[in-house]
PDB file of N, CA and C in Angstrom:
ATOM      1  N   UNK A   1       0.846  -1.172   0.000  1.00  0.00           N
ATOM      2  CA  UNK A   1       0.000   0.000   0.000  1.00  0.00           C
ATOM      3  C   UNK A   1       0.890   1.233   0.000  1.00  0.00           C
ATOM      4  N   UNK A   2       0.878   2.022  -0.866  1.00  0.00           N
ATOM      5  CA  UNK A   2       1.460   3.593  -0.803  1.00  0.00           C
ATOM      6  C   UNK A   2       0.635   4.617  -0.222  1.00  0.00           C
ATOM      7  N   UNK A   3       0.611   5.324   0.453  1.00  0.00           N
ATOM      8  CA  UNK A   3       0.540   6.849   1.559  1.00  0.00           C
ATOM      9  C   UNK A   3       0.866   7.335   0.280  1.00  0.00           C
ATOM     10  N   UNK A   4      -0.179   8.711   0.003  1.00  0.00           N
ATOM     11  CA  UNK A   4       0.277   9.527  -0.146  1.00  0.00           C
ATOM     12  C   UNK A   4       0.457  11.024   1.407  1.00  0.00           C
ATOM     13  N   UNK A   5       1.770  10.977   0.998  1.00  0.00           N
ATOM     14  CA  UNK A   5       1.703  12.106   2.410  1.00  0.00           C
ATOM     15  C   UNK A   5       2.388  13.180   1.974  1.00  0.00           C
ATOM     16  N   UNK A   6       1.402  14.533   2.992  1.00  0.00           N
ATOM     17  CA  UNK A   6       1.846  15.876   2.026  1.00  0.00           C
ATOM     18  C   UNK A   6       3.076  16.484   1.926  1.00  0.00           C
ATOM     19  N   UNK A   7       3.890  17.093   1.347  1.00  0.00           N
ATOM     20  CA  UNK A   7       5.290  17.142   0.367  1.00  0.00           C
ATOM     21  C   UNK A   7       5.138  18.809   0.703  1.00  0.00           C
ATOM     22  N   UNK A   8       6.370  19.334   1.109  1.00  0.00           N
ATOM     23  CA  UNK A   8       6.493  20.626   0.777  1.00  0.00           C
ATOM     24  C   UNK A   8       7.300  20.836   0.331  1.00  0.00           C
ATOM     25  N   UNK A   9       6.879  21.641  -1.048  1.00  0.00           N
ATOM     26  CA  UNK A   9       7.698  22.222  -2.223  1.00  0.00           C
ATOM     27  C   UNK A   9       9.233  23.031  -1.772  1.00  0.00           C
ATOM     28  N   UNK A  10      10.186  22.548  -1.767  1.00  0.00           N
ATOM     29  CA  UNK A  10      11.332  22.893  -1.341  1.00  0.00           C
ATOM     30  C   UNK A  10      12.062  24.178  -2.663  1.00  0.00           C
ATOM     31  N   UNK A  11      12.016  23.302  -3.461  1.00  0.00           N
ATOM     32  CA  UNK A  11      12.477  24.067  -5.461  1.00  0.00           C
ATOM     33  C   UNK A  11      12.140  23.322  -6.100  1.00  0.00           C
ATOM     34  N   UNK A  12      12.130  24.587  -7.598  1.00  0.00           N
ATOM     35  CA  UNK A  12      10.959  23.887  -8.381  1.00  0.00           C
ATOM     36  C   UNK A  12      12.150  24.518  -9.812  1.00  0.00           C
ATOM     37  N   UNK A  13      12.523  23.108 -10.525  1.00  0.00           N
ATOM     38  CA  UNK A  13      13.180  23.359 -11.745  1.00  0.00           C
ATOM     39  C   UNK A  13      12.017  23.531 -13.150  1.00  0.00           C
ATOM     40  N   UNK A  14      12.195  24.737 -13.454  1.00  0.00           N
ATOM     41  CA  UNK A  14      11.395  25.223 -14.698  1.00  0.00           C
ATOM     42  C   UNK A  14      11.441  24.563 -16.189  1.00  0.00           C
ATOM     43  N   UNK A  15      12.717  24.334 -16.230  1.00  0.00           N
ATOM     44  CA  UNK A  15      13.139  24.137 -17.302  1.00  0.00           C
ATOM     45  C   UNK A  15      12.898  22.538 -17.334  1.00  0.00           C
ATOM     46  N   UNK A  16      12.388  21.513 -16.063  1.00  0.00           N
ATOM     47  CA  UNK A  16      12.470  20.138 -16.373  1.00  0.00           C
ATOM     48  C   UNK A  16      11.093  20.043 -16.184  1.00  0.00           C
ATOM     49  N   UNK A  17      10.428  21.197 -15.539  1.00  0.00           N
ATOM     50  CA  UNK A  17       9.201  20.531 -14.804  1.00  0.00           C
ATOM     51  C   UNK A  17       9.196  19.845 -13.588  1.00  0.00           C
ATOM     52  N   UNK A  18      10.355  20.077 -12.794  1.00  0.00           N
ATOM     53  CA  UNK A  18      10.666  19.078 -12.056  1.00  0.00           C
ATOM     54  C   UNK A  18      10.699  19.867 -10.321  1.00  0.00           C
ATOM     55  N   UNK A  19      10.270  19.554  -9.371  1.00  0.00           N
ATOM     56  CA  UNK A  19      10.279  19.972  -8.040  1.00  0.00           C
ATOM     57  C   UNK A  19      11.313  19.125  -6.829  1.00  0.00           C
ATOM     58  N   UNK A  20      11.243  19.717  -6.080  1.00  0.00           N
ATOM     59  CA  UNK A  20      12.396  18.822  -4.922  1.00  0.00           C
ATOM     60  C   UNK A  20      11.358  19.335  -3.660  1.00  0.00           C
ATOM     61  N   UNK A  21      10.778  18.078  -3.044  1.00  0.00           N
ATOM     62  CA  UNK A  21       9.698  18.159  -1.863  1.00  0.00           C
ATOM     63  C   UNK A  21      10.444  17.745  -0.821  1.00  0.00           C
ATOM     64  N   UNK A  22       9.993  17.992   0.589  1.00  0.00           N
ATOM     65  CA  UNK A  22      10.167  17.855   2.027  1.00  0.00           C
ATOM     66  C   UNK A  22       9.139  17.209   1.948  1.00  0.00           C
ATOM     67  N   UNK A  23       9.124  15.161   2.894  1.00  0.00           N
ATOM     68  CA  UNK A  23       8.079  14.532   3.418  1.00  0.00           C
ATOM     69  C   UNK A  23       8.592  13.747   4.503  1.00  0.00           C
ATOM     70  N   UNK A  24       8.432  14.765   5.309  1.00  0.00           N
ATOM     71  CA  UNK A  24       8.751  14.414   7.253  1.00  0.00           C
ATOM     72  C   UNK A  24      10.128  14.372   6.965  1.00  0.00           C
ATOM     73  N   UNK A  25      11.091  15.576   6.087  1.00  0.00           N
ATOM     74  CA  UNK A  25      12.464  15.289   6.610  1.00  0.00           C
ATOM     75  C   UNK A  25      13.038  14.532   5.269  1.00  0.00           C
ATOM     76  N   UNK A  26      12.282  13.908   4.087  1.00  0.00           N
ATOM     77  CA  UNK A  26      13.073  13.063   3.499  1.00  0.00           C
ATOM     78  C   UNK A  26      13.056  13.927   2.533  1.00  0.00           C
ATOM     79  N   UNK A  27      14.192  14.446   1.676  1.00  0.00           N
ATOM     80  CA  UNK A  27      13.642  14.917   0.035  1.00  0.00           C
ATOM     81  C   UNK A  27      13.770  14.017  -0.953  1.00  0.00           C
ATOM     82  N   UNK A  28      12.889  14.210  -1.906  1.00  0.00           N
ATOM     83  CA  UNK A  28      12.755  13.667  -3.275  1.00  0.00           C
ATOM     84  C   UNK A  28      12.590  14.477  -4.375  1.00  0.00           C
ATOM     85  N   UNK A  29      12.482  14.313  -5.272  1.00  0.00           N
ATOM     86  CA  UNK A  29      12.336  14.981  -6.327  1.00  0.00           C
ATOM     87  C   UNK A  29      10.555  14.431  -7.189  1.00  0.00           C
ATOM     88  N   UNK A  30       9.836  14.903  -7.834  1.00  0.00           N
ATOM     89  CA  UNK A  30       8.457  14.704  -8.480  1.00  0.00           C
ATOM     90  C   UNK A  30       8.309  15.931  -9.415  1.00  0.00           C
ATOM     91  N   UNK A  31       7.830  15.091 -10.562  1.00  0.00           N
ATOM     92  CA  UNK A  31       7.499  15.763 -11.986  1.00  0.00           C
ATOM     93  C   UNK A  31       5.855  16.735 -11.551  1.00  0.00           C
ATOM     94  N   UNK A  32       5.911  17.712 -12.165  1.00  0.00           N
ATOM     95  CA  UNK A  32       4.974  18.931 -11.724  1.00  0.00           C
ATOM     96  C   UNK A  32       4.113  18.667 -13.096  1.00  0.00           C
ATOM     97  N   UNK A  33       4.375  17.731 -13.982  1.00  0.00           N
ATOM     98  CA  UNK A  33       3.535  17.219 -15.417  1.00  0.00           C
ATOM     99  C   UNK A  33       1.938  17.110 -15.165  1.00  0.00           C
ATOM    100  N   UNK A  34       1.454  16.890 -13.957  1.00  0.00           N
ATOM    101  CA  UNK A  34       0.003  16.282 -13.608  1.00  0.00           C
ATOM    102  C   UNK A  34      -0.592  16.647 -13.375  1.00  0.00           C
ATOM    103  N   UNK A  35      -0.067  17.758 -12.423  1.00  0.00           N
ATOM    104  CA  UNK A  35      -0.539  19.205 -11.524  1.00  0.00           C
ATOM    105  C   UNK A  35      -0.947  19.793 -11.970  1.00  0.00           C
ATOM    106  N   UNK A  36      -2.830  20.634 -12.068  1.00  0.00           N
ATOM    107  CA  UNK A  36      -3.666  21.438 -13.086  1.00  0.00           C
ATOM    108  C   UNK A  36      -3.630  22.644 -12.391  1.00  0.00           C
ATOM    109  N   UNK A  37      -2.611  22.765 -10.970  1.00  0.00           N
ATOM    110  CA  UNK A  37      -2.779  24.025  -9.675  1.00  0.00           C
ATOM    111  C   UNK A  37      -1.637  24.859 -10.165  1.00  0.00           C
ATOM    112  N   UNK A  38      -1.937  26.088 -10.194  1.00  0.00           N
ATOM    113  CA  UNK A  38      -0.178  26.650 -10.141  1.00  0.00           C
ATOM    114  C   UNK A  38       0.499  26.273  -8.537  1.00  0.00           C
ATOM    115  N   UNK A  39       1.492  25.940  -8.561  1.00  0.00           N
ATOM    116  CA  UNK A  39       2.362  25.576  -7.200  1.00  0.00           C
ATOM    117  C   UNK A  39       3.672  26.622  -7.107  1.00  0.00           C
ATOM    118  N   UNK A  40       4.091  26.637  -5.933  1.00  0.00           N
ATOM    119  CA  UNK A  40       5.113  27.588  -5.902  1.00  0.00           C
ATOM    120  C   UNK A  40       5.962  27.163  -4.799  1.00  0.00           C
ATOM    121  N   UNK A  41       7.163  27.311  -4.631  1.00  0.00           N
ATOM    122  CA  UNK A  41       8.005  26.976  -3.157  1.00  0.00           C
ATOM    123  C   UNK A  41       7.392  27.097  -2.026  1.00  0.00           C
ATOM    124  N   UNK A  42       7.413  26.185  -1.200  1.00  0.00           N
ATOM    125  CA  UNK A  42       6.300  26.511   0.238  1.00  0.00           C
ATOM    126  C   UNK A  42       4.983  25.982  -0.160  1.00  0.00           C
ATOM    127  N   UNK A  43       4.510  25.580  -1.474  1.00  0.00           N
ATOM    128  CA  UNK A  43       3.315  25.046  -0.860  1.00  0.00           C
ATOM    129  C   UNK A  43       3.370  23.391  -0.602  1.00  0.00           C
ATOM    130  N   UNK A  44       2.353  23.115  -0.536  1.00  0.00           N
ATOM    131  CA  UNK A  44       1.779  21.419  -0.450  1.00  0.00           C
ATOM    132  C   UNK A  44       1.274  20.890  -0.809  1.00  0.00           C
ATOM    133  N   UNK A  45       1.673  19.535  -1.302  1.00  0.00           N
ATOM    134  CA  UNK A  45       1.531  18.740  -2.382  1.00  0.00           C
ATOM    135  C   UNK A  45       1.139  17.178  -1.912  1.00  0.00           C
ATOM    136  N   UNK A  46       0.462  16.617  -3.245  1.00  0.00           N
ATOM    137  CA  UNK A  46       0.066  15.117  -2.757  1.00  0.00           C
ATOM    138  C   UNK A  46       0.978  14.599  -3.885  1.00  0.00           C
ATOM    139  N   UNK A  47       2.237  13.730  -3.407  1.00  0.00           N
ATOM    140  CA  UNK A  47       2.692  13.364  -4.637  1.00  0.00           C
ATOM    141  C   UNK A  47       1.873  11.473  -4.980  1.00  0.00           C
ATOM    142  N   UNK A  48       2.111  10.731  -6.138  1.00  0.00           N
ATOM    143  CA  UNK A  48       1.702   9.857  -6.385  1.00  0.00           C
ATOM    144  C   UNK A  48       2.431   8.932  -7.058  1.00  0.00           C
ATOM    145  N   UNK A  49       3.458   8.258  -7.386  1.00  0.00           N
ATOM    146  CA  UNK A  49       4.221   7.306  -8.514  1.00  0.00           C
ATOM    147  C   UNK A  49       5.226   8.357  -8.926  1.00  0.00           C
ATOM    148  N   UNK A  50       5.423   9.549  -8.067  1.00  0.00           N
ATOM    149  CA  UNK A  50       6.616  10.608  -8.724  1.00  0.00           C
ATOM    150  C   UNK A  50       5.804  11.826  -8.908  1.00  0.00           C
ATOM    151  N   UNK A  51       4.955  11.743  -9.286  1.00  0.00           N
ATOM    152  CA  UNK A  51       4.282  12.817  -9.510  1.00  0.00           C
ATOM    153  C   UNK A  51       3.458  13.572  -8.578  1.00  0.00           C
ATOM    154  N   UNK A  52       3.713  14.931  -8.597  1.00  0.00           N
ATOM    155  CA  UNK A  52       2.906  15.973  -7.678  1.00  0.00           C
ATOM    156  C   UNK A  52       1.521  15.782  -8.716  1.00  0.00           C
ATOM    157  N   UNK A  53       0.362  15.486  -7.504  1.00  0.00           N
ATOM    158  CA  UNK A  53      -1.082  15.147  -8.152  1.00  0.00           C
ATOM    159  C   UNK A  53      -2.007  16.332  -7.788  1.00  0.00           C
ATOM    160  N   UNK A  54      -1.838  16.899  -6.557  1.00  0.00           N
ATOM    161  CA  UNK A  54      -2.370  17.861  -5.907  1.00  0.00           C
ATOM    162  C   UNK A  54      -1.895  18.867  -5.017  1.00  0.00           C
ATOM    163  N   UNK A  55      -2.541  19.865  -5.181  1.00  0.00           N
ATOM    164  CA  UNK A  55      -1.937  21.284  -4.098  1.00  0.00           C
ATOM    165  C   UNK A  55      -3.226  20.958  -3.177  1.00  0.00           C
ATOM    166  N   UNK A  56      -2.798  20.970  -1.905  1.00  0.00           N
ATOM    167  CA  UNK A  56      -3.348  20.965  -0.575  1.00  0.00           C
ATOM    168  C   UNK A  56      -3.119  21.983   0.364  1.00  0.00           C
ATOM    169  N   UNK A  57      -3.984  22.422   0.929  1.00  0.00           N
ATOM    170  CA  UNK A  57      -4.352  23.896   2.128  1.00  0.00           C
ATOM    171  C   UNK A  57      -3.246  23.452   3.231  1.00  0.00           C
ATOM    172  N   UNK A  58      -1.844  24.063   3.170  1.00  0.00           N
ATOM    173  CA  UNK A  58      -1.440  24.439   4.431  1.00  0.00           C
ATOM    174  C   UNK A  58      -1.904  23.700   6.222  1.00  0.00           C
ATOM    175  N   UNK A  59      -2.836  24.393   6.275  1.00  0.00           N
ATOM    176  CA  UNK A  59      -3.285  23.900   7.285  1.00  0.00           C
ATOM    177  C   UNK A  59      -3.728  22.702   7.530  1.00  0.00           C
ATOM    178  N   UNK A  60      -4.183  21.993   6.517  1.00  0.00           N
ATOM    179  CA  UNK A  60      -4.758  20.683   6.221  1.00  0.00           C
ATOM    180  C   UNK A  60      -3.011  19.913   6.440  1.00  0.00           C
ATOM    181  N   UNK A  61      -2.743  20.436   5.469  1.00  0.00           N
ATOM    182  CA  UNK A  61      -0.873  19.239   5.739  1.00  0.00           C
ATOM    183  C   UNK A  61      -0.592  19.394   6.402  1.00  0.00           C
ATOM    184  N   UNK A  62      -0.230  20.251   7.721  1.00  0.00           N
ATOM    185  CA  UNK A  62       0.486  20.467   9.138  1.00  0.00           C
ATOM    186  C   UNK A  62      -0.434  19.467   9.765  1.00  0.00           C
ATOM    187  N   UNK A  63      -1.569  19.452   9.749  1.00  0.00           N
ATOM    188  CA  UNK A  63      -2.413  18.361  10.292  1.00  0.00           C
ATOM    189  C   UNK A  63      -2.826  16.983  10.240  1.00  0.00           C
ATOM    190  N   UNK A  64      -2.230  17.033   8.827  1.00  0.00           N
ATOM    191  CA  UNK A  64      -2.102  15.659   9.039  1.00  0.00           C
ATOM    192  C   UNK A  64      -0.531  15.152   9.326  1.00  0.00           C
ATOM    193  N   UNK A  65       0.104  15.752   8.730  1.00  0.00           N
ATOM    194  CA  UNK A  65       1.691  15.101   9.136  1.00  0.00           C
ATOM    195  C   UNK A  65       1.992  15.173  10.919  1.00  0.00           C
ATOM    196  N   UNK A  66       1.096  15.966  11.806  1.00  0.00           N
ATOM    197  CA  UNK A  66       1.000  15.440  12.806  1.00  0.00           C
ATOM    198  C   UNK A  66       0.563  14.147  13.438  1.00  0.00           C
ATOM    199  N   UNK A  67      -0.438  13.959  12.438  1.00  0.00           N
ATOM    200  CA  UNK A  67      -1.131  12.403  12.246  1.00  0.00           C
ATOM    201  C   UNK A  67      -0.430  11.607  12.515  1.00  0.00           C
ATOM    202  N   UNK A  68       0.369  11.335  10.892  1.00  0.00           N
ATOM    203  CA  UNK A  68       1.401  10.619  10.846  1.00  0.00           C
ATOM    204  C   UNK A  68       2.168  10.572  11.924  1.00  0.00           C
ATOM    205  N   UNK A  69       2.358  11.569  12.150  1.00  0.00           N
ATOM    206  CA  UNK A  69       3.675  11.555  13.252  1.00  0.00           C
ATOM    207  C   UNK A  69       3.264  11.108  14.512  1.00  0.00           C
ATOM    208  N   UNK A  70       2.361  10.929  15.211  1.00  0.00           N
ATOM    209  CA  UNK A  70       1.887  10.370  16.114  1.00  0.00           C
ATOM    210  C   UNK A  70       1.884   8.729  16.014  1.00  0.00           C
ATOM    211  N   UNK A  71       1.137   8.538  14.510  1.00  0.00           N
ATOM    212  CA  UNK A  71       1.199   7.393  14.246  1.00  0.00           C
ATOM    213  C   UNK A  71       2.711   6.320  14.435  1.00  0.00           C
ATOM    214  N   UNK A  72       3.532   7.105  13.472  1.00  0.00           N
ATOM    215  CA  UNK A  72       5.251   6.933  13.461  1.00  0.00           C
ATOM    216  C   UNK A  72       5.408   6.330  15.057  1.00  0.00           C
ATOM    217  N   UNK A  73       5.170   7.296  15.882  1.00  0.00           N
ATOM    218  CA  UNK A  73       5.951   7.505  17.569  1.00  0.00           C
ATOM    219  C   UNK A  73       5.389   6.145  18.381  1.00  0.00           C
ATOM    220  N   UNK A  74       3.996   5.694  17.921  1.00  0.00           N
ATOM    221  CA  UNK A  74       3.332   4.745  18.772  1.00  0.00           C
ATOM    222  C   UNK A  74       3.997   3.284  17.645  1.00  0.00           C
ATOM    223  N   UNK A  75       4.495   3.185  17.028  1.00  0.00           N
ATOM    224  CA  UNK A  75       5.459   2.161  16.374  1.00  0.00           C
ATOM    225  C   UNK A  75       6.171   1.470  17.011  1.00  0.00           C
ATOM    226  N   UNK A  76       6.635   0.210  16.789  1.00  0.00           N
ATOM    227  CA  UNK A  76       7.833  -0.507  17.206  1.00  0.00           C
ATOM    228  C   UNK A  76       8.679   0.118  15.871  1.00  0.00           C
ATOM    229  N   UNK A  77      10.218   0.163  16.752  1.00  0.00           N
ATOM    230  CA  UNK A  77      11.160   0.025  15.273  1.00  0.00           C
ATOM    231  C   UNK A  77      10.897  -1.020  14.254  1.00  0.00           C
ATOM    232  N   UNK A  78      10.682  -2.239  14.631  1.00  0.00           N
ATOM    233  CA  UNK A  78      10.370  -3.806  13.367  1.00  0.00           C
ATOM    234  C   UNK A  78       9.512  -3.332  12.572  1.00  0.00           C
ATOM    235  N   UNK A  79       8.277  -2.374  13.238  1.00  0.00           N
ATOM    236  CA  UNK A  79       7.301  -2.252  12.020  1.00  0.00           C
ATOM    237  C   UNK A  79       7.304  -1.054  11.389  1.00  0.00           C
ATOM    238  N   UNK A  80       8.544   0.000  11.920  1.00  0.00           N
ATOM    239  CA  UNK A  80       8.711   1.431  11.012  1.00  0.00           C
ATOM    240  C   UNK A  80       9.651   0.537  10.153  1.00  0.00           C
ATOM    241  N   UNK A  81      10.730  -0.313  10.433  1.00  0.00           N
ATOM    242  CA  UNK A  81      11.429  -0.700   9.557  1.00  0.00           C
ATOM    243  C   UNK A  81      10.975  -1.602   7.910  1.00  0.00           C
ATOM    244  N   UNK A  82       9.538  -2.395   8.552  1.00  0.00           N
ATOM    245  CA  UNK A  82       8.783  -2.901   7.175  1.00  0.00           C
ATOM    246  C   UNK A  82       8.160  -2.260   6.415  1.00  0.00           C
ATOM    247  N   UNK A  83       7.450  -0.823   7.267  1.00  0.00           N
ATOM    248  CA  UNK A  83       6.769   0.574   6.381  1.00  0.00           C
ATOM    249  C   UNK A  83       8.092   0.558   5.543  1.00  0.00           C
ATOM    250  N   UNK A  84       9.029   1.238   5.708  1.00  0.00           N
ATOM    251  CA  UNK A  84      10.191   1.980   4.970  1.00  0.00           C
ATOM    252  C   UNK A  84      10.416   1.039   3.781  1.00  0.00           C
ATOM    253  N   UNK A  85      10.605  -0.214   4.039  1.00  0.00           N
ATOM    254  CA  UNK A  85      10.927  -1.584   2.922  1.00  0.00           C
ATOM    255  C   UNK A  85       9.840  -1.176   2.159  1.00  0.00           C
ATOM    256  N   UNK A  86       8.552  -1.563   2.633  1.00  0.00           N
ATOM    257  CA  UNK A  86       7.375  -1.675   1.289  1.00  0.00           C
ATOM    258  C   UNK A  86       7.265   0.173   0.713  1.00  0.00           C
ATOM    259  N   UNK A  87       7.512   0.824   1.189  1.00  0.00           N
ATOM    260  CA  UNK A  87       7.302   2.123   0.887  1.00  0.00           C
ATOM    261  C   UNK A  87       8.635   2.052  -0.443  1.00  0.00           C
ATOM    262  N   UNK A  88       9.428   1.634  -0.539  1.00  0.00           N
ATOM    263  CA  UNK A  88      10.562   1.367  -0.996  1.00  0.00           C
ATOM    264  C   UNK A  88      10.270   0.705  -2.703  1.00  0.00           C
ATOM    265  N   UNK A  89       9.285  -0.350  -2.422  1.00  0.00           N
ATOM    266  CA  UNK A  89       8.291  -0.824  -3.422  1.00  0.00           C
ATOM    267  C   UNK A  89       7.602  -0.159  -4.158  1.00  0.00           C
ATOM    268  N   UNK A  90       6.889   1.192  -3.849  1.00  0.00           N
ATOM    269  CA  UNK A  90       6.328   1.387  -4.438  1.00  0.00           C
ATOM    270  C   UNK A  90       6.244   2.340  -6.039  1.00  0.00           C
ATOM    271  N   UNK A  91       5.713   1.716  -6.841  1.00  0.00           N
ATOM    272  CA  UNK A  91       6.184   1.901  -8.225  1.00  0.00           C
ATOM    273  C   UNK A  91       6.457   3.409  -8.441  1.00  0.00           C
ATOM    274  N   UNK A  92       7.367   4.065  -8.874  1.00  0.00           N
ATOM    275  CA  UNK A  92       7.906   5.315  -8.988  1.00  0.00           C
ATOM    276  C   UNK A  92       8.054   5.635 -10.255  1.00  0.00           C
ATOM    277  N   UNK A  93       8.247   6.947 -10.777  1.00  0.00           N
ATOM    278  CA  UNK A  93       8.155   7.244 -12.135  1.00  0.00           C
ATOM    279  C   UNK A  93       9.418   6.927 -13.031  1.00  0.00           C
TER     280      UNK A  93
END
């Protein structure tokens, strides 16, 4: 199963189409090809297979990545360590 969890737009390459997101600390990079929102540095994003799919309200993503993060904290390490593996799986662009 893939999470999508919300991404904040760190930089955004023009010339590739291409963005570099913050998700809880990790960066990645996702193609801005899908996205019908204008986006800009600082906002928030739902990425999906690589791709930024959606711009999401600020307030809505601080709230849920608290979620998460609660979720994360009540974890054993064995089972953050099998999230990270299958998250690892999941098909990317």
């Amino acid at each position: 199963m893939c999470l999508s969890i919300p991404s904040k737009i760190k930089s955004i390459d023009k010339e590739s189409n291409i963005c570099t997101v913050d998700t809880m600390g990790i960066e990645r990079s996702a193609s801005l090809d899908l996205i019908d929102q204008d986006v800009k540095v600082g906002d928030y994003v739902l990425i999906h297979i690589g791709f930024a799919m959606n711009k999401i309200d600020e307030e809505d993503a601080i709230e849920s990545l608290k979620l998460y993060q609660e979720i994360i904290d009540k974890m054993e390490e064995e089972e953050r360590q099998a999230l990270i593996q299958e998250s690892e799986n999941c098909p990317k662009s």
